[in-house]
PDB file of N, CA and C in Angstrom:
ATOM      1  N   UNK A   1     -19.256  43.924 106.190  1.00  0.00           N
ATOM      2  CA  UNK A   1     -19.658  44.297 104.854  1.00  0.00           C
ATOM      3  C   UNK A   1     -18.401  44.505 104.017  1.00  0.00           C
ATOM      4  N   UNK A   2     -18.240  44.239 102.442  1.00  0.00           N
ATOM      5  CA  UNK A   2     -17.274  44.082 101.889  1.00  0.00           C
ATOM      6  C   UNK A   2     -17.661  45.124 100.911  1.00  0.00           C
ATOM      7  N   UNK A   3     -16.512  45.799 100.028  1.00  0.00           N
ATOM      8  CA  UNK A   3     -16.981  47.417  99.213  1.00  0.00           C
ATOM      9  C   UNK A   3     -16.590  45.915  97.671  1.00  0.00           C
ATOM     10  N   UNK A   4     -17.619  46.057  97.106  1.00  0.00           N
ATOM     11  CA  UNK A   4     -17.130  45.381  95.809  1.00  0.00           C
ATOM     12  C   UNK A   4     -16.974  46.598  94.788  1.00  0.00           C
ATOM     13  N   UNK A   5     -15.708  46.360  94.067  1.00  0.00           N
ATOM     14  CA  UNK A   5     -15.480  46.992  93.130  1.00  0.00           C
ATOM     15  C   UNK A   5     -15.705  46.294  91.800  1.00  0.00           C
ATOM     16  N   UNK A   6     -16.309  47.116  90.635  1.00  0.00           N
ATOM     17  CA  UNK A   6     -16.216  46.810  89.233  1.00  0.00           C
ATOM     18  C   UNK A   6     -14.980  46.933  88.455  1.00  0.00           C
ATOM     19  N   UNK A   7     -14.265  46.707  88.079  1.00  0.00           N
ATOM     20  CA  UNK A   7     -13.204  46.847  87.318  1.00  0.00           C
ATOM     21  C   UNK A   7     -13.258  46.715  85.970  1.00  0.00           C
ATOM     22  N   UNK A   8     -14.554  46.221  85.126  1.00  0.00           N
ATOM     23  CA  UNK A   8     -14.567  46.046  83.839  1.00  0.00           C
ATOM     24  C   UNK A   8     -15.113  47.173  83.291  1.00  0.00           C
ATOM     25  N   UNK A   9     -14.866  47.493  81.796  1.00  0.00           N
ATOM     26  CA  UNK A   9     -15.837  49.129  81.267  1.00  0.00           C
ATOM     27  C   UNK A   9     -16.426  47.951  80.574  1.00  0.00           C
ATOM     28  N   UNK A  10     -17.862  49.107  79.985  1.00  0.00           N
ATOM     29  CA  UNK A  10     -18.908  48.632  79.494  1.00  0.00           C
ATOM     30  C   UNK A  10     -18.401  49.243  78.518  1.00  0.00           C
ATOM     31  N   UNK A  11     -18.923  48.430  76.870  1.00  0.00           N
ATOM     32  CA  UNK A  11     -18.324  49.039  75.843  1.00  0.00           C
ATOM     33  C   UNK A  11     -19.948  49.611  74.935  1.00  0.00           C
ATOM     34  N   UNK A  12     -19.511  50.689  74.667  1.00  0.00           N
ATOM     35  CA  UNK A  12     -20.660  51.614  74.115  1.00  0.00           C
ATOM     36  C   UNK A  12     -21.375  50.899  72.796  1.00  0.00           C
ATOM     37  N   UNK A  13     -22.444  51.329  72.803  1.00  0.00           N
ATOM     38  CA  UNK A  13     -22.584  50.822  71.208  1.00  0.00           C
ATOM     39  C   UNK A  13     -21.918  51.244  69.894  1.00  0.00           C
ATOM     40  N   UNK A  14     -21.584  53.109  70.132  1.00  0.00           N
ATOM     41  CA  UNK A  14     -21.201  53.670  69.069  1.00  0.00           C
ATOM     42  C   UNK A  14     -18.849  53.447  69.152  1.00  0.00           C
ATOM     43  N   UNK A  15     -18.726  52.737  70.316  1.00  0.00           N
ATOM     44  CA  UNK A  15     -17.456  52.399  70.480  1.00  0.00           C
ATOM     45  C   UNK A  15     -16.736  51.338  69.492  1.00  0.00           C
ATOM     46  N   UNK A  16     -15.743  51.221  68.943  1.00  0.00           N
ATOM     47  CA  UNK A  16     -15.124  50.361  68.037  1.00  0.00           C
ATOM     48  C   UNK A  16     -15.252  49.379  68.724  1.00  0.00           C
ATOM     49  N   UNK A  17     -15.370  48.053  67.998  1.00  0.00           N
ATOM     50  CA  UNK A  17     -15.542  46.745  68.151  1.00  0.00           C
ATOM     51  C   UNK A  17     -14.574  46.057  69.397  1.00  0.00           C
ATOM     52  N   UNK A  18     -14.910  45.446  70.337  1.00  0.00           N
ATOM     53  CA  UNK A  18     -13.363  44.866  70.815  1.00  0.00           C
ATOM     54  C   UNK A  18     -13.040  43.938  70.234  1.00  0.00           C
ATOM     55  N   UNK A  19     -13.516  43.272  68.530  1.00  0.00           N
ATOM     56  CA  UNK A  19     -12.922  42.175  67.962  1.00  0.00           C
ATOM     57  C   UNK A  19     -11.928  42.810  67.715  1.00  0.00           C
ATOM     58  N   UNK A  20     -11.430  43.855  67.114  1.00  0.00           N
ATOM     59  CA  UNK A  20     -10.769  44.826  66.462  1.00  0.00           C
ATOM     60  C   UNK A  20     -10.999  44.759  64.376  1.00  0.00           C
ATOM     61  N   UNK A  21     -12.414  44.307  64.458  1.00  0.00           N
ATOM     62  CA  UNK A  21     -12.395  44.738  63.227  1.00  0.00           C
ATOM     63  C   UNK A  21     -12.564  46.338  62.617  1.00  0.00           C
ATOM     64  N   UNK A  22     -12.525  46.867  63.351  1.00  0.00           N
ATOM     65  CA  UNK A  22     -12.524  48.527  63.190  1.00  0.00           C
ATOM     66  C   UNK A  22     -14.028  49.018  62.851  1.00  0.00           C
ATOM     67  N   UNK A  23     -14.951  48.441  63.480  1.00  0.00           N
ATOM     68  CA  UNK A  23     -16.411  48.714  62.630  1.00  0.00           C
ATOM     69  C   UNK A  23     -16.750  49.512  64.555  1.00  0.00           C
ATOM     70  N   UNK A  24     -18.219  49.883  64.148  1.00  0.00           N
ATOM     71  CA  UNK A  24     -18.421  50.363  65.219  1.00  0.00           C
ATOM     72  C   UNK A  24     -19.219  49.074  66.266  1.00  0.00           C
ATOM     73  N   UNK A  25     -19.078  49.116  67.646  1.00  0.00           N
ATOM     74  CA  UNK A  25     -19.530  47.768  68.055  1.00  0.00           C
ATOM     75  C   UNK A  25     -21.307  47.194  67.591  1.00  0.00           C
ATOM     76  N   UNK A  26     -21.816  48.245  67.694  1.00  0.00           N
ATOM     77  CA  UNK A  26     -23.076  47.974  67.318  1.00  0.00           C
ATOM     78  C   UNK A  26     -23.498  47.412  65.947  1.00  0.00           C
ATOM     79  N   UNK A  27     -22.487  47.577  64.904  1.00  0.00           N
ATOM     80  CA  UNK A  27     -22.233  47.107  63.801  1.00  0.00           C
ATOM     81  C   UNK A  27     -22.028  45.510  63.625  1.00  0.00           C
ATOM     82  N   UNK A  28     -21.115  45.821  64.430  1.00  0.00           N
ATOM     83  CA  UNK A  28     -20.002  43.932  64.738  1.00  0.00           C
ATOM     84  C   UNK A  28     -20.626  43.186  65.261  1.00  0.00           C
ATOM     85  N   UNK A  29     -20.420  43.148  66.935  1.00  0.00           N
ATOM     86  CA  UNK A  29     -20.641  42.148  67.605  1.00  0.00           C
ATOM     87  C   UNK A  29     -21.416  42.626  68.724  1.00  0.00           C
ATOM     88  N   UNK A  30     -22.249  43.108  68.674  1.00  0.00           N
ATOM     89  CA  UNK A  30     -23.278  43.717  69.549  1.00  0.00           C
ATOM     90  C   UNK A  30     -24.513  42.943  69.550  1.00  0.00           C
ATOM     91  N   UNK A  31     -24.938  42.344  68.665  1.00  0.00           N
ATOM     92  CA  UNK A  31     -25.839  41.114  67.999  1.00  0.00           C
ATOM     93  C   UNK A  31     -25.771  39.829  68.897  1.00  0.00           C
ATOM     94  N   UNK A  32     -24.055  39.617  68.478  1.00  0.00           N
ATOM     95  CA  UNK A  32     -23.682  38.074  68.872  1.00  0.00           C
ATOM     96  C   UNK A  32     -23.661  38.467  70.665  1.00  0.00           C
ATOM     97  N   UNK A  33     -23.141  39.396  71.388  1.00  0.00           N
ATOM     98  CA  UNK A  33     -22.729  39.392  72.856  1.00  0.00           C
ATOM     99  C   UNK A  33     -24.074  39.611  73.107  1.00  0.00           C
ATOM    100  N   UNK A  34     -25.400  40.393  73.131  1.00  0.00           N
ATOM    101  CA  UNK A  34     -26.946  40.357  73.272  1.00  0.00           C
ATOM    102  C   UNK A  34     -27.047  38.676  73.818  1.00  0.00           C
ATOM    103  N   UNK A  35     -27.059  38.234  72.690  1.00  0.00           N
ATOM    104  CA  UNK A  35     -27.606  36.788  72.452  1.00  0.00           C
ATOM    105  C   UNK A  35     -26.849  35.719  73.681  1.00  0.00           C
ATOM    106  N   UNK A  36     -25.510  36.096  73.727  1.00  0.00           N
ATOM    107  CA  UNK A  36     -25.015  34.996  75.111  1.00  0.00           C
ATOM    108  C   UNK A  36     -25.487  35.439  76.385  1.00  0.00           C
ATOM    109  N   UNK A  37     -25.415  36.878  76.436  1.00  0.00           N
ATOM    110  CA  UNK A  37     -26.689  37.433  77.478  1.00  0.00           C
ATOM    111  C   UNK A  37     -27.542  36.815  78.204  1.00  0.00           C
ATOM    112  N   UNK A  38     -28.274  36.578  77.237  1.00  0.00           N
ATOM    113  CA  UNK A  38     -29.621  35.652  77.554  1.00  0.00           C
ATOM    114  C   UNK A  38     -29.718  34.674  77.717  1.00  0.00           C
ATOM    115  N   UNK A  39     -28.643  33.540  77.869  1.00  0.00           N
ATOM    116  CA  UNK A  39     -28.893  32.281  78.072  1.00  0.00           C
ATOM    117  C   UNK A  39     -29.345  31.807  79.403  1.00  0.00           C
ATOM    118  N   UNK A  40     -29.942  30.486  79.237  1.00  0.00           N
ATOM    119  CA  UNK A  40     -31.108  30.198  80.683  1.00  0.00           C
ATOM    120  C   UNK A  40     -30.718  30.456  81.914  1.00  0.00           C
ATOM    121  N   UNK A  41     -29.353  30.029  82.053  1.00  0.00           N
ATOM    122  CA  UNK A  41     -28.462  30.299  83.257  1.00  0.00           C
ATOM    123  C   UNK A  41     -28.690  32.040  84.058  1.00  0.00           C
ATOM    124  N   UNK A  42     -28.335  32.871  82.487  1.00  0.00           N
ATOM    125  CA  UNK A  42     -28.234  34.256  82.699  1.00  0.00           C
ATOM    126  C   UNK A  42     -29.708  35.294  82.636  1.00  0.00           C
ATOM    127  N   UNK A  43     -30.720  34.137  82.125  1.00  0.00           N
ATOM    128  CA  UNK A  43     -31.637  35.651  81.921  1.00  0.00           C
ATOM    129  C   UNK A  43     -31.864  36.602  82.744  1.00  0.00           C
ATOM    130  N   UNK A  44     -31.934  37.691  82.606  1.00  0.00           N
ATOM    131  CA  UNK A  44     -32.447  38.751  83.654  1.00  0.00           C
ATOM    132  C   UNK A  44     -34.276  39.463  83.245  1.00  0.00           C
ATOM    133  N   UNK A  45     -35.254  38.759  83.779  1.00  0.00           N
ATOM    134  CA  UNK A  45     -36.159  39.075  82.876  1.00  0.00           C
ATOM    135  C   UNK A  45     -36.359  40.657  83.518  1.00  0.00           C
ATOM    136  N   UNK A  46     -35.867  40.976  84.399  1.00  0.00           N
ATOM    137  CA  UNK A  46     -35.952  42.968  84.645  1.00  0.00           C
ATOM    138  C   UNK A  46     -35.538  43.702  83.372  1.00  0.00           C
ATOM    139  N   UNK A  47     -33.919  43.178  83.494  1.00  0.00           N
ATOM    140  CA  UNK A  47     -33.086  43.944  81.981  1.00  0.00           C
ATOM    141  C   UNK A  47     -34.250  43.723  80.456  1.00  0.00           C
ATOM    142  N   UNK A  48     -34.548  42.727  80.757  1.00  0.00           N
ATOM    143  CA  UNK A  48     -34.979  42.139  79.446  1.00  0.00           C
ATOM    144  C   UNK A  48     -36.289  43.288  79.018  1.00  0.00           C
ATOM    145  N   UNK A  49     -37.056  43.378  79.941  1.00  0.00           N
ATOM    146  CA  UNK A  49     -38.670  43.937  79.891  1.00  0.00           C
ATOM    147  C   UNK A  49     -37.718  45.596  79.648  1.00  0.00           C
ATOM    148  N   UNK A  50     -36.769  46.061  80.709  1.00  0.00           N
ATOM    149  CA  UNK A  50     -36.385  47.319  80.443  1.00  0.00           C
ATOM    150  C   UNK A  50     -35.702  47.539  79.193  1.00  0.00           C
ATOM    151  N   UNK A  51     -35.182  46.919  78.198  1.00  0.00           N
ATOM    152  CA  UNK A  51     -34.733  47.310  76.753  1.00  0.00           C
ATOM    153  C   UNK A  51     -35.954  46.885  75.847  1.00  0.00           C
ATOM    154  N   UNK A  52     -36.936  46.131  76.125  1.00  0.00           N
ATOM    155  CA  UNK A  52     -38.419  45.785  75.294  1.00  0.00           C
ATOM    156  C   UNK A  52     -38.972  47.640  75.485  1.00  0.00           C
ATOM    157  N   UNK A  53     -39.003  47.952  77.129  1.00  0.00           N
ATOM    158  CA  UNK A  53     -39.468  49.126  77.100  1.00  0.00           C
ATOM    159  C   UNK A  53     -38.973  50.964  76.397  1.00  0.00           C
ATOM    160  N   UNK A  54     -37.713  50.074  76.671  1.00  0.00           N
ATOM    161  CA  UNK A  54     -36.812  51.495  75.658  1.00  0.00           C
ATOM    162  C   UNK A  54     -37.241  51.461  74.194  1.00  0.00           C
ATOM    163  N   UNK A  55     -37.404  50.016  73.596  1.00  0.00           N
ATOM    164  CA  UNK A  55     -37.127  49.960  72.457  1.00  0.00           C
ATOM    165  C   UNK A  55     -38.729  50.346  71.833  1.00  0.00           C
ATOM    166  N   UNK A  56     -40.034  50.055  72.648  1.00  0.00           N
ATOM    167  CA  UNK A  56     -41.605  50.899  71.955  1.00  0.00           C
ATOM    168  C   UNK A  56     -41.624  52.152  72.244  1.00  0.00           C
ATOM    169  N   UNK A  57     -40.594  52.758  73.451  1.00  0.00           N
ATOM    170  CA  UNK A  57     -40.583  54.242  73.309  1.00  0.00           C
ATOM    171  C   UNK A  57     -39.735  54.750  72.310  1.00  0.00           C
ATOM    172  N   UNK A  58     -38.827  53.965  71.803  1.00  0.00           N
ATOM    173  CA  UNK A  58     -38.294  54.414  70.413  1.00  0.00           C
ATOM    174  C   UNK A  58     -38.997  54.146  69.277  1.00  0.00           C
ATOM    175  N   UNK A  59     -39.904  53.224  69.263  1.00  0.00           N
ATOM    176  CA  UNK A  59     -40.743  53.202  68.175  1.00  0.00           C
ATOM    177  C   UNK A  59     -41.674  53.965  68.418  1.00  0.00           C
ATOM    178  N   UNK A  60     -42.366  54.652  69.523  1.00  0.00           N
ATOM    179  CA  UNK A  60     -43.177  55.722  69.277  1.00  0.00           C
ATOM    180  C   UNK A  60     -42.989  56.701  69.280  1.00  0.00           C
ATOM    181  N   UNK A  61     -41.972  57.427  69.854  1.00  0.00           N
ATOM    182  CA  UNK A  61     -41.210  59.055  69.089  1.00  0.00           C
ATOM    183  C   UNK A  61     -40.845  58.565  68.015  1.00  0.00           C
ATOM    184  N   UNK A  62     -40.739  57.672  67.015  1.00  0.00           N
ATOM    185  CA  UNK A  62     -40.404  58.144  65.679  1.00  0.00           C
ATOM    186  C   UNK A  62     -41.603  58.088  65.311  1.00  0.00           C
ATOM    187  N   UNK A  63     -42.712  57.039  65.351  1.00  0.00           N
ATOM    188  CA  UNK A  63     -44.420  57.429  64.773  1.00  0.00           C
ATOM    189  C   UNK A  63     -44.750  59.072  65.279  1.00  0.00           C
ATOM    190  N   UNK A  64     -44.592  59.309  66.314  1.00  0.00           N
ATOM    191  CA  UNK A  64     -44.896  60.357  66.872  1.00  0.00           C
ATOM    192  C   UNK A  64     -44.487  61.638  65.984  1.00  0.00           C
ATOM    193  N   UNK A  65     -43.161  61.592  65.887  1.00  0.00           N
ATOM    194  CA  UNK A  65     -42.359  62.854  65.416  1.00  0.00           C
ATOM    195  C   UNK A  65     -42.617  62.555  63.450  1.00  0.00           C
ATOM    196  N   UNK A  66     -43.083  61.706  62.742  1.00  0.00           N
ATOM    197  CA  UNK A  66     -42.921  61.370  61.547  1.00  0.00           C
ATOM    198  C   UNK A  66     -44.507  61.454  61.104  1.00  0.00           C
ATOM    199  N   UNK A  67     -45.687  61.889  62.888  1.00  0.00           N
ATOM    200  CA  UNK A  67     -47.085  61.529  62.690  1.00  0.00           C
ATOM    201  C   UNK A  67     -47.494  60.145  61.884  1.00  0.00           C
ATOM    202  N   UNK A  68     -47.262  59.347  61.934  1.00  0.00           N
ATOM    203  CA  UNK A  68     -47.118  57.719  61.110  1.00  0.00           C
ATOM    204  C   UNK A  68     -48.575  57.039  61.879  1.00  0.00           C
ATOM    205  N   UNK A  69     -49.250  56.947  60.131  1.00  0.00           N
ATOM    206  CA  UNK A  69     -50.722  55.904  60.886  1.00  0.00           C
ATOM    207  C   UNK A  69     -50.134  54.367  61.582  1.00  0.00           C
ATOM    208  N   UNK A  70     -50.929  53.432  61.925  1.00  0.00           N
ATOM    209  CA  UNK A  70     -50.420  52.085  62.623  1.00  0.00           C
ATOM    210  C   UNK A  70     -49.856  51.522  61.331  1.00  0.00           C
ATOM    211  N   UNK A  71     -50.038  51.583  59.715  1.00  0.00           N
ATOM    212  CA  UNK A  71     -49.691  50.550  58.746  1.00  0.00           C
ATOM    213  C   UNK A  71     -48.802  51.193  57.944  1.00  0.00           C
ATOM    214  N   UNK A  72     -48.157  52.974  58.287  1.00  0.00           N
ATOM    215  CA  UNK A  72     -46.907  53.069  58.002  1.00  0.00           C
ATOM    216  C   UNK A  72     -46.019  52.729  58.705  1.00  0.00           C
ATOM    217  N   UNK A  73     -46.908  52.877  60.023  1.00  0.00           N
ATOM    218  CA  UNK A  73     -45.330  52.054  61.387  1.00  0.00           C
ATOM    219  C   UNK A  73     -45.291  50.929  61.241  1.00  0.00           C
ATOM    220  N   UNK A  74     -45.997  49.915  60.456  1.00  0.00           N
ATOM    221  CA  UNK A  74     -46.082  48.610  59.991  1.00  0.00           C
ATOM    222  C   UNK A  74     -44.567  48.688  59.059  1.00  0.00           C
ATOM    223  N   UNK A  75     -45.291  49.144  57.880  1.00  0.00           N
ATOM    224  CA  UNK A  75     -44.261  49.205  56.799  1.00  0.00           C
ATOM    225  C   UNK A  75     -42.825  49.717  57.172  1.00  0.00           C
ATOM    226  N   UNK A  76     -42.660  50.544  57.730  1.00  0.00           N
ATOM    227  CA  UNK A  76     -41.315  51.357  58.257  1.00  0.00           C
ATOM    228  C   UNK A  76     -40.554  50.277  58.877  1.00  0.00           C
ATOM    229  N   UNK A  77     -41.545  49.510  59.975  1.00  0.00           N
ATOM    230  CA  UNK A  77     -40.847  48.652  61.010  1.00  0.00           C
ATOM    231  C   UNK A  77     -39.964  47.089  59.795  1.00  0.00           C
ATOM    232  N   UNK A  78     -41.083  46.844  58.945  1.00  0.00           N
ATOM    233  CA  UNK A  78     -40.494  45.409  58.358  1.00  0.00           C
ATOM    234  C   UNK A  78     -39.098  45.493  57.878  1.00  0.00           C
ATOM    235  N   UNK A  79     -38.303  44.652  58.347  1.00  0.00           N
ATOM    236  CA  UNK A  79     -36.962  44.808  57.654  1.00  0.00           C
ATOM    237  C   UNK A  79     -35.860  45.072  58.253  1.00  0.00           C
ATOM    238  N   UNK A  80     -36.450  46.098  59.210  1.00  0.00           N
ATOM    239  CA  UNK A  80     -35.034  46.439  60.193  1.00  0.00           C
ATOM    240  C   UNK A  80     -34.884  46.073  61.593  1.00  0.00           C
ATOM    241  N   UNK A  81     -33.499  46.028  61.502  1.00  0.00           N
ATOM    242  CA  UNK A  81     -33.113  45.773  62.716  1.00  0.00           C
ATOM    243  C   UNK A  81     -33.555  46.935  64.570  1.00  0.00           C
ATOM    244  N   UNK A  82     -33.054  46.485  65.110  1.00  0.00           N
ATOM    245  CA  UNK A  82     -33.152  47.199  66.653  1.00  0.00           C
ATOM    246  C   UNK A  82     -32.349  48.046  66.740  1.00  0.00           C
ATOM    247  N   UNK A  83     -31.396  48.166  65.822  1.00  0.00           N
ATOM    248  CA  UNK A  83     -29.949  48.963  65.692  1.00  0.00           C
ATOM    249  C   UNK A  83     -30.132  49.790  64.491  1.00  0.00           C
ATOM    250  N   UNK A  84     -31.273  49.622  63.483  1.00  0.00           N
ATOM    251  CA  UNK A  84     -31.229  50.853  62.894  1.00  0.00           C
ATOM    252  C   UNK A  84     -32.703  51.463  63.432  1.00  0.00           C
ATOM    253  N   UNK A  85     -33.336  50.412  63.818  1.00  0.00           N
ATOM    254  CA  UNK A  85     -34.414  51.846  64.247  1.00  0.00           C
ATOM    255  C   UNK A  85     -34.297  52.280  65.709  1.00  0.00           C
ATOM    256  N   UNK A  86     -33.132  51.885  66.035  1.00  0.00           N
ATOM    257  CA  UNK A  86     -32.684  52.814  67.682  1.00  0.00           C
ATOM    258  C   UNK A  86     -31.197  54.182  67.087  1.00  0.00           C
ATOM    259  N   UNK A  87     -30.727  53.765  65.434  1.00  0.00           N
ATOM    260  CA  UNK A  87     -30.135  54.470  65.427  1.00  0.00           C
ATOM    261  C   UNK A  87     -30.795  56.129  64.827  1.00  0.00           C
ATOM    262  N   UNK A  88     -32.081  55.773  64.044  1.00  0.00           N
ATOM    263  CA  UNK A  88     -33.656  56.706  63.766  1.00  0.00           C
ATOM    264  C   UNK A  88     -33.663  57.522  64.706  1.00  0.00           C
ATOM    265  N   UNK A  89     -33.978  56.989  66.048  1.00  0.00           N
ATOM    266  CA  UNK A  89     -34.569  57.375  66.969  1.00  0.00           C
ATOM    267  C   UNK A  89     -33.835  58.354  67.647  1.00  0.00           C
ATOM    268  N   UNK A  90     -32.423  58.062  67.351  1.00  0.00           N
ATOM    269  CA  UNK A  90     -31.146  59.062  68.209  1.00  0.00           C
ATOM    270  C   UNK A  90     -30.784  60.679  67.444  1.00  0.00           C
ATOM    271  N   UNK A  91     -31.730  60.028  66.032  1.00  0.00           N
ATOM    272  CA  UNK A  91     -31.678  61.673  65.319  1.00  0.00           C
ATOM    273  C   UNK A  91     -32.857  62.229  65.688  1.00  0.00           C
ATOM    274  N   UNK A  92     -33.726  61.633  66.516  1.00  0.00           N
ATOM    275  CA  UNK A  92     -35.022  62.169  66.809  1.00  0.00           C
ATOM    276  C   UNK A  92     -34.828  62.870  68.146  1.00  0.00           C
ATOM    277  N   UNK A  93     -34.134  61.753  68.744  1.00  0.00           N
ATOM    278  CA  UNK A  93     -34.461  62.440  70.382  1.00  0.00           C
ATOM    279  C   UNK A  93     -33.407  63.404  70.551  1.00  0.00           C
ATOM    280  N   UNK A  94     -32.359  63.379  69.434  1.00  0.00           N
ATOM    281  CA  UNK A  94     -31.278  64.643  70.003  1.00  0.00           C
ATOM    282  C   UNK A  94     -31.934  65.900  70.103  1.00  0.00           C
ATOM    283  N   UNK A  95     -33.534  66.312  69.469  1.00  0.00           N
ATOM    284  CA  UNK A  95     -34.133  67.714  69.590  1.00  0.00           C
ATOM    285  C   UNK A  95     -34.438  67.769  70.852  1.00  0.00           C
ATOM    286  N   UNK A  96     -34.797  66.703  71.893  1.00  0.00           N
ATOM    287  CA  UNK A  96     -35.716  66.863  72.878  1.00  0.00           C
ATOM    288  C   UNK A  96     -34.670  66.787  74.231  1.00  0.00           C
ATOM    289  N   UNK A  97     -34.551  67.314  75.224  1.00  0.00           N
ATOM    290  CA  UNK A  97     -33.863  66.783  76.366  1.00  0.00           C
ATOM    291  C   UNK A  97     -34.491  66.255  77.352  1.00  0.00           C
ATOM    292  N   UNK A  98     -35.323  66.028  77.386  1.00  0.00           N
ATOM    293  CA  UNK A  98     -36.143  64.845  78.371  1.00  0.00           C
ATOM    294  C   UNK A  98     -36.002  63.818  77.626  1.00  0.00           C
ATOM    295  N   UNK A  99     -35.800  63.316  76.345  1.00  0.00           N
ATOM    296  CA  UNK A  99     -35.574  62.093  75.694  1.00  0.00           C
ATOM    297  C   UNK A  99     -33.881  61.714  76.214  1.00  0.00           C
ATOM    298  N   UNK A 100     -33.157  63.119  75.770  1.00  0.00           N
ATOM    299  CA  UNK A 100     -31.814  62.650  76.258  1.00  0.00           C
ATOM    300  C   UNK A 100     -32.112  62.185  77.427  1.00  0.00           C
ATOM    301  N   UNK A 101     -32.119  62.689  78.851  1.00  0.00           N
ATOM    302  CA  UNK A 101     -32.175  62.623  80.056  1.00  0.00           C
ATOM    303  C   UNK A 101     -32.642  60.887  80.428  1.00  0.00           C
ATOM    304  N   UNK A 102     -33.628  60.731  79.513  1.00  0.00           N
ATOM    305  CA  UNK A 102     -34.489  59.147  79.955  1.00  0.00           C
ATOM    306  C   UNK A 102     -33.777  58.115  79.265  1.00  0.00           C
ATOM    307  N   UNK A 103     -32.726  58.437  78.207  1.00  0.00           N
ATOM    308  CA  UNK A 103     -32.088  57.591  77.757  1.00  0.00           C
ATOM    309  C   UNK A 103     -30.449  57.441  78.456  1.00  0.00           C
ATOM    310  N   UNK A 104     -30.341  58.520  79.310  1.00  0.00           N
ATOM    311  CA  UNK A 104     -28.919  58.250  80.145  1.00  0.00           C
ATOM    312  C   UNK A 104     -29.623  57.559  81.432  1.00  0.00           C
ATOM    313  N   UNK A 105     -31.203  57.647  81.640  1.00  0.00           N
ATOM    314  CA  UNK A 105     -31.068  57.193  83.076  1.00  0.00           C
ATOM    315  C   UNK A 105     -31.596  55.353  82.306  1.00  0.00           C
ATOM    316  N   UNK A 106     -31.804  55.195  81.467  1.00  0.00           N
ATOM    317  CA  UNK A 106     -31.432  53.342  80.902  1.00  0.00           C
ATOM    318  C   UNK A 106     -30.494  52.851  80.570  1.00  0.00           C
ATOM    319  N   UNK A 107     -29.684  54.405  80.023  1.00  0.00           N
ATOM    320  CA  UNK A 107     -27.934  53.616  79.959  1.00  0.00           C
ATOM    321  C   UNK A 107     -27.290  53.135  81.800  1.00  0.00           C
ATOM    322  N   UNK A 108     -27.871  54.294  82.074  1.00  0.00           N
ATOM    323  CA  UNK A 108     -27.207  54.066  83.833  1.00  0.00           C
ATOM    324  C   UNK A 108     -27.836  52.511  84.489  1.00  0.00           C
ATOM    325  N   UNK A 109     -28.709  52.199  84.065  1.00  0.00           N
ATOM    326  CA  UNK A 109     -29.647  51.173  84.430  1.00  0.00           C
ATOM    327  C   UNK A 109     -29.110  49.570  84.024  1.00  0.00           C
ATOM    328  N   UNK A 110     -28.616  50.052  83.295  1.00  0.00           N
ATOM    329  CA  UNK A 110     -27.338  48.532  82.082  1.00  0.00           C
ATOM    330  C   UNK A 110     -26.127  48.435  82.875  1.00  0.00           C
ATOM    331  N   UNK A 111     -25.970  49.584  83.610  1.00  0.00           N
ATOM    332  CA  UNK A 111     -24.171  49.315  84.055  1.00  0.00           C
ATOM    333  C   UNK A 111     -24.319  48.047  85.229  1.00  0.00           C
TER     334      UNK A 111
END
């Protein structure tokens, strides 16, 4: 049996860009590196279903916490991105610590 080591860091979302345009990565190039992700070679349809699943539990603590009928979560949703309504959601779940807790054990889940 062989011990494999990782040697690369994972770069955060709220971490500066590694283009070095000084923006935050989720800003920059968090979009474009997603997208090579996924190519046919690479899909991971586990990862894939597990950020689909992070991302309706972030859309329902904010209906939840905002009480939102289905056609304001309509309206709210048109327009934005995954990155601003996951960045919504991070002013939501900072009240709760079982939200923290379930969102370090999907960050742990990405490494």
């Amino acid at each position: 049996m062989k011990l494999v080591v990782n040697n690369t860091t994972k770069v955060g979302r709220n971490d500066p860009c590694h283009c070095g345009s000084g923006q935050k990565y989720k800003r920059c190039c968090l979009d474009k590196d997603r997208a090579a992700e996924y190519t046919p070679e690479n899909f991971d349809p586990t990862g894939f279903k597990r950020e689909m699943e992070q991302m309706m539990k972030q859309i329902g603590k904010i209906s939840e916490s905002k009480n939102m009928s289905v056609n304001d979560l309509k309206r709210m949703l048109v327009g934005k991105s995954m990155d601003e309504i996951a960045d919504e959601y991070e002013e939501i779940a900072s009240q709760y610590p079982a939200d923290i807790a379930q969102d370090m054990i999907y960050d742990a889940m990405d490494m």
